[in-house]
PDB file of N, CA and C in Angstrom:
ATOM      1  N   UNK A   1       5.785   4.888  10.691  1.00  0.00           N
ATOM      2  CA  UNK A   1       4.417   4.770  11.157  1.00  0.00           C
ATOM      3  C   UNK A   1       3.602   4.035  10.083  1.00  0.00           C
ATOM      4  N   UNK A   2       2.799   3.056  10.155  1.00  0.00           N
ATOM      5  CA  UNK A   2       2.002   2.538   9.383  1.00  0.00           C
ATOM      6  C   UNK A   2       1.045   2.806   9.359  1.00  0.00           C
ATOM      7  N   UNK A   3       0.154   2.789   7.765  1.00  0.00           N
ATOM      8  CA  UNK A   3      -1.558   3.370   7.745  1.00  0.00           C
ATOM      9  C   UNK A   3      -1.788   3.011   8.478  1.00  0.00           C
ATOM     10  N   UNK A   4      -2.664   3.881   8.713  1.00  0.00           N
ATOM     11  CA  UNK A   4      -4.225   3.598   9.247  1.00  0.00           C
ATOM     12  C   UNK A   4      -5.003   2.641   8.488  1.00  0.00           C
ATOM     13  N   UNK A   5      -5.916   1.986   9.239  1.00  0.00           N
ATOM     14  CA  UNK A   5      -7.037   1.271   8.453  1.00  0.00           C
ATOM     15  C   UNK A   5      -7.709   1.876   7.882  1.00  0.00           C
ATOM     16  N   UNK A   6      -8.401   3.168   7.374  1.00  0.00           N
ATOM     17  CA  UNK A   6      -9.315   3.735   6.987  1.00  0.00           C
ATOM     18  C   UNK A   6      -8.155   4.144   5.712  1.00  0.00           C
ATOM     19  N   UNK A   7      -6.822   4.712   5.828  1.00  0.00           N
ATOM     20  CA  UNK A   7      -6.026   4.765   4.449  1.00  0.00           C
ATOM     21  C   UNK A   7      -5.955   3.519   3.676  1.00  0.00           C
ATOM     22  N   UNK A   8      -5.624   2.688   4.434  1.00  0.00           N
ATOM     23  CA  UNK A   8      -5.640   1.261   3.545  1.00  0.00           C
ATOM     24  C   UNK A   8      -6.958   0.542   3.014  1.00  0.00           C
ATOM     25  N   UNK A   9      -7.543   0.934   3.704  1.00  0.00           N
ATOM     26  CA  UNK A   9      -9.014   0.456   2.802  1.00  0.00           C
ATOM     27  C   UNK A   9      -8.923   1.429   1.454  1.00  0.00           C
ATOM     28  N   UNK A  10      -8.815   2.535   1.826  1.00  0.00           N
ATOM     29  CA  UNK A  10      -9.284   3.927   0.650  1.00  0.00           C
ATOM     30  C   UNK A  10      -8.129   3.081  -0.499  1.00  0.00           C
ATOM     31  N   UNK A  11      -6.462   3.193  -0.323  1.00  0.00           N
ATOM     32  CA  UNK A  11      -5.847   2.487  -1.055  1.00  0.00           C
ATOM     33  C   UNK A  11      -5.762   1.593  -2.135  1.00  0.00           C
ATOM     34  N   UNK A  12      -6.766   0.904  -1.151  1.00  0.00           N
ATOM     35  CA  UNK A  12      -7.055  -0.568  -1.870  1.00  0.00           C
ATOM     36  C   UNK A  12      -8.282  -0.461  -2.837  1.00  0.00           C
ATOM     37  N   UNK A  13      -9.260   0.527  -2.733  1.00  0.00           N
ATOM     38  CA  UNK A  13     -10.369   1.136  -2.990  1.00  0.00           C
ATOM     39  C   UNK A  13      -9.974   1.468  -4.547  1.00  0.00           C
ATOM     40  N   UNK A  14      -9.238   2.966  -4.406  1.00  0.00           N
ATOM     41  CA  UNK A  14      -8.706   3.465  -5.549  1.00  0.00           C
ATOM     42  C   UNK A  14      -7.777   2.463  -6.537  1.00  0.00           C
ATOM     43  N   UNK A  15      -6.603   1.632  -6.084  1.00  0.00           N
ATOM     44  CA  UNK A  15      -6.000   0.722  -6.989  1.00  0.00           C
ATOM     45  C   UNK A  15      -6.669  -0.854  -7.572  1.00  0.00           C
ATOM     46  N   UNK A  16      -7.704  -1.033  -6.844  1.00  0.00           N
ATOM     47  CA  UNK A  16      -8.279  -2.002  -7.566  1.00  0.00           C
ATOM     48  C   UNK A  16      -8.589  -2.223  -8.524  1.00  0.00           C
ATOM     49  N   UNK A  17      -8.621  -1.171  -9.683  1.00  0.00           N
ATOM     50  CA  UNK A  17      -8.366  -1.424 -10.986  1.00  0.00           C
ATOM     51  C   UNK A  17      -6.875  -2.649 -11.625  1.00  0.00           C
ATOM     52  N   UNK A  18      -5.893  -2.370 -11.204  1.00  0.00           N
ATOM     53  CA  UNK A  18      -4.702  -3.052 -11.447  1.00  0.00           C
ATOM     54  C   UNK A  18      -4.418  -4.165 -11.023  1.00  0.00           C
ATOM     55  N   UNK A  19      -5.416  -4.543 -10.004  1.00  0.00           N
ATOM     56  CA  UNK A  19      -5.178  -6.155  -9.563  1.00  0.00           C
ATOM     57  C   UNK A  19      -5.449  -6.297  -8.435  1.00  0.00           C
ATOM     58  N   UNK A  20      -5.364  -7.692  -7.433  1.00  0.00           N
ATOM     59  CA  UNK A  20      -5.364  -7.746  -6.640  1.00  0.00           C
ATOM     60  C   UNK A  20      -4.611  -7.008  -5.371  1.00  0.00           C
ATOM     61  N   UNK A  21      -5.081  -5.898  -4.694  1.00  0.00           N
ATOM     62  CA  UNK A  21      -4.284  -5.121  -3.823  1.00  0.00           C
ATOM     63  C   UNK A  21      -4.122  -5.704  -2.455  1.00  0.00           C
ATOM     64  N   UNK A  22      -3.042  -6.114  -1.859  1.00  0.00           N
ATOM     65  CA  UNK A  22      -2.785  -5.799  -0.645  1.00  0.00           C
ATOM     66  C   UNK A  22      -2.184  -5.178  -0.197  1.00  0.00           C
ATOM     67  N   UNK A  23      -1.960  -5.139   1.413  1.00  0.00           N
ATOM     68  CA  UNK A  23      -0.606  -4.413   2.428  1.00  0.00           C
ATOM     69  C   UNK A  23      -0.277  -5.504   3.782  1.00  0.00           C
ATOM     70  N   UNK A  24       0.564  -5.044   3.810  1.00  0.00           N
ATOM     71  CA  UNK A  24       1.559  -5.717   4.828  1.00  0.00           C
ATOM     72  C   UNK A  24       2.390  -4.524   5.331  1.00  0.00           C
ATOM     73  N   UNK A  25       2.062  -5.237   6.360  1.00  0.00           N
ATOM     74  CA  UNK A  25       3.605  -4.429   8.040  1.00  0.00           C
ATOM     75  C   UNK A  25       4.704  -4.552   7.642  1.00  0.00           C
ATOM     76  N   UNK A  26       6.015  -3.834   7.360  1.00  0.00           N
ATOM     77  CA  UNK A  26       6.847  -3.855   6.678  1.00  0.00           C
ATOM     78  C   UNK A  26       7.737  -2.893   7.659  1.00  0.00           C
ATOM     79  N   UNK A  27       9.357  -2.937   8.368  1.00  0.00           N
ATOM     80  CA  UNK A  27       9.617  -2.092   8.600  1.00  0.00           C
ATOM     81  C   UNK A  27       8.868  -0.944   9.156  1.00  0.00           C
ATOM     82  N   UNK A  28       8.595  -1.219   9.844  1.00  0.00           N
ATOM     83  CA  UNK A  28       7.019  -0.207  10.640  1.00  0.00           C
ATOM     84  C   UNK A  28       6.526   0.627   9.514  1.00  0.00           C
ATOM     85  N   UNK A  29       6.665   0.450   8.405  1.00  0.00           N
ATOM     86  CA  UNK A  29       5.893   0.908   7.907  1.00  0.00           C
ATOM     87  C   UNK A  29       4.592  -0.090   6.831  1.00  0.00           C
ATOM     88  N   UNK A  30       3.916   0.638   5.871  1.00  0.00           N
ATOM     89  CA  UNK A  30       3.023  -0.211   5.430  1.00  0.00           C
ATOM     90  C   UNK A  30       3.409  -0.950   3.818  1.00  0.00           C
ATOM     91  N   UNK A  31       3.758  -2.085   3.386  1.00  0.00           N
ATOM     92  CA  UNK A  31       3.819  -2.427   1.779  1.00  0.00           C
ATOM     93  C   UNK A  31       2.888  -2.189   1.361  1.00  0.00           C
ATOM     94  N   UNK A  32       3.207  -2.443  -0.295  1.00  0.00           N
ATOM     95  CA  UNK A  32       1.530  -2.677  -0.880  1.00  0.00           C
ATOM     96  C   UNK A  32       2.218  -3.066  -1.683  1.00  0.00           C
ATOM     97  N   UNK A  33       0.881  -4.248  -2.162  1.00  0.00           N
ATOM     98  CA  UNK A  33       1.465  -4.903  -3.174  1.00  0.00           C
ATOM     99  C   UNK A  33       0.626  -5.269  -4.176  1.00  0.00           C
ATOM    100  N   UNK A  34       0.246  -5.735  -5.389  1.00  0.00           N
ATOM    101  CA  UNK A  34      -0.422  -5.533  -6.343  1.00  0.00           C
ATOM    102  C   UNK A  34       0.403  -6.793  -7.327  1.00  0.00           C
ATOM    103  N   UNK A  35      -0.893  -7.552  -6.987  1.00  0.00           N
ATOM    104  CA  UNK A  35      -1.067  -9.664  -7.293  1.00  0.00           C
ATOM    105  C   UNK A  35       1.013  -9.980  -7.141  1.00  0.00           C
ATOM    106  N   UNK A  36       0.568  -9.491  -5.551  1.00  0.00           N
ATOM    107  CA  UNK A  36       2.110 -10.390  -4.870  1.00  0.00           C
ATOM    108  C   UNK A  36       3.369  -9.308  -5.103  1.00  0.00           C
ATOM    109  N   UNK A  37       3.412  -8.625  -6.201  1.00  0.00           N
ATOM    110  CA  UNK A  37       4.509  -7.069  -6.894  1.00  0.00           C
ATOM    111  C   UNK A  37       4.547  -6.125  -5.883  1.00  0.00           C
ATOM    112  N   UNK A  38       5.891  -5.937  -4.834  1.00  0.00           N
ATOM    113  CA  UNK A  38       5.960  -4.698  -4.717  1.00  0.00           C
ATOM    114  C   UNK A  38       5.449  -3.465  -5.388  1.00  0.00           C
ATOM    115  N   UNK A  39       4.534  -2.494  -5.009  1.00  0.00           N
ATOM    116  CA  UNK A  39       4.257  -1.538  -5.539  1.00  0.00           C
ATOM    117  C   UNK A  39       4.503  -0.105  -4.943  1.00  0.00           C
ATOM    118  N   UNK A  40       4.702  -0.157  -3.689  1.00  0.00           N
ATOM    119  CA  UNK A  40       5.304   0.794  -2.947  1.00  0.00           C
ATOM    120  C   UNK A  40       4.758   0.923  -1.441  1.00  0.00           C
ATOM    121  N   UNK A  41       5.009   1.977  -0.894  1.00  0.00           N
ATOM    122  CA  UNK A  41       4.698   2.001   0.875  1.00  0.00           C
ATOM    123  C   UNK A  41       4.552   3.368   1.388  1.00  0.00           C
ATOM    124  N   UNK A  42       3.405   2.802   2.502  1.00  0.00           N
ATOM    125  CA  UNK A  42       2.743   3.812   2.991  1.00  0.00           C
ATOM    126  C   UNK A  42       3.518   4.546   4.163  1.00  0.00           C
ATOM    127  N   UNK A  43       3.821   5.687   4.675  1.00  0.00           N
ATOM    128  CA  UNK A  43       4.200   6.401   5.916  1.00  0.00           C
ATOM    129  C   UNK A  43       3.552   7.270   5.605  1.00  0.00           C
ATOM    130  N   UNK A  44       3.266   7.379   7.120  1.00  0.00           N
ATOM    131  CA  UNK A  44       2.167   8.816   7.725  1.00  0.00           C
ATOM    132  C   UNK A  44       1.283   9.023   6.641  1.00  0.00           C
ATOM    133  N   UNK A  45       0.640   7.731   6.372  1.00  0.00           N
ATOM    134  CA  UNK A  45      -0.869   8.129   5.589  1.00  0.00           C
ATOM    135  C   UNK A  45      -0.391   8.413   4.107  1.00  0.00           C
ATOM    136  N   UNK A  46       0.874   8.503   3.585  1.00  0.00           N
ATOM    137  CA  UNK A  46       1.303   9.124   2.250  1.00  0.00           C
ATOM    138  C   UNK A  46       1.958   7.673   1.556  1.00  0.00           C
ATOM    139  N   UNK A  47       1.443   7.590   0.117  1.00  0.00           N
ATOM    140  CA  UNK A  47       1.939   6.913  -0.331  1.00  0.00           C
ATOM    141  C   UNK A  47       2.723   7.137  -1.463  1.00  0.00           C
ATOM    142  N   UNK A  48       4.172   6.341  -1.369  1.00  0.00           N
ATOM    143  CA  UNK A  48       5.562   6.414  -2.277  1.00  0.00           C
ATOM    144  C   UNK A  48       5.469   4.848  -2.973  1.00  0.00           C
ATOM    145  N   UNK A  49       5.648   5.298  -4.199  1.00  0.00           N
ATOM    146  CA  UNK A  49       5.251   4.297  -5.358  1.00  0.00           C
ATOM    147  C   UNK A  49       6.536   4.349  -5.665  1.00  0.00           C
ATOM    148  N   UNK A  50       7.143   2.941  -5.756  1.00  0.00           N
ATOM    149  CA  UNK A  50       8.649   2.305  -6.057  1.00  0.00           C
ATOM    150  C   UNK A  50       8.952   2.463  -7.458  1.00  0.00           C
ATOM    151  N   UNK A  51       9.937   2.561  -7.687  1.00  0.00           N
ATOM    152  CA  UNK A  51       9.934   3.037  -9.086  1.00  0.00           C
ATOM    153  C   UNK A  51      11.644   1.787  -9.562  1.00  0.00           C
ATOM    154  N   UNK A  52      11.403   2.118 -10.833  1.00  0.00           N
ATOM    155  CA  UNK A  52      12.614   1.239 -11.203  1.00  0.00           C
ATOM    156  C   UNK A  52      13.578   2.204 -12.359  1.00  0.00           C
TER     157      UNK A  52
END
């Protein structure tokens, strides 16, 4: 399931410190990405930060 618009705004809200934030439709679910960097993805409103 992919955010909602009202999560992805908030998202983008809170990480804008770190750079340019976006998201993208991904596997029905939501990316995010931070100046072009995978940063992790949204389901059911919860976000999982990719790790290495």
């Amino acid at each position: 399931m992919v955010a909602s618009q009202e999560y992805a705004d908030f998202l983008r809200e809170q990480l804008a410190p770190l750079g340019r934030i976006t998201t993208r439709r991904m596997f029905g679910k939501t990316g995010v990405f931070c100046d072009d960097a995978m940063l992790g993805m949204v389901t059911e409103n919860t976000l999982y930060l990719r790790i290495d």
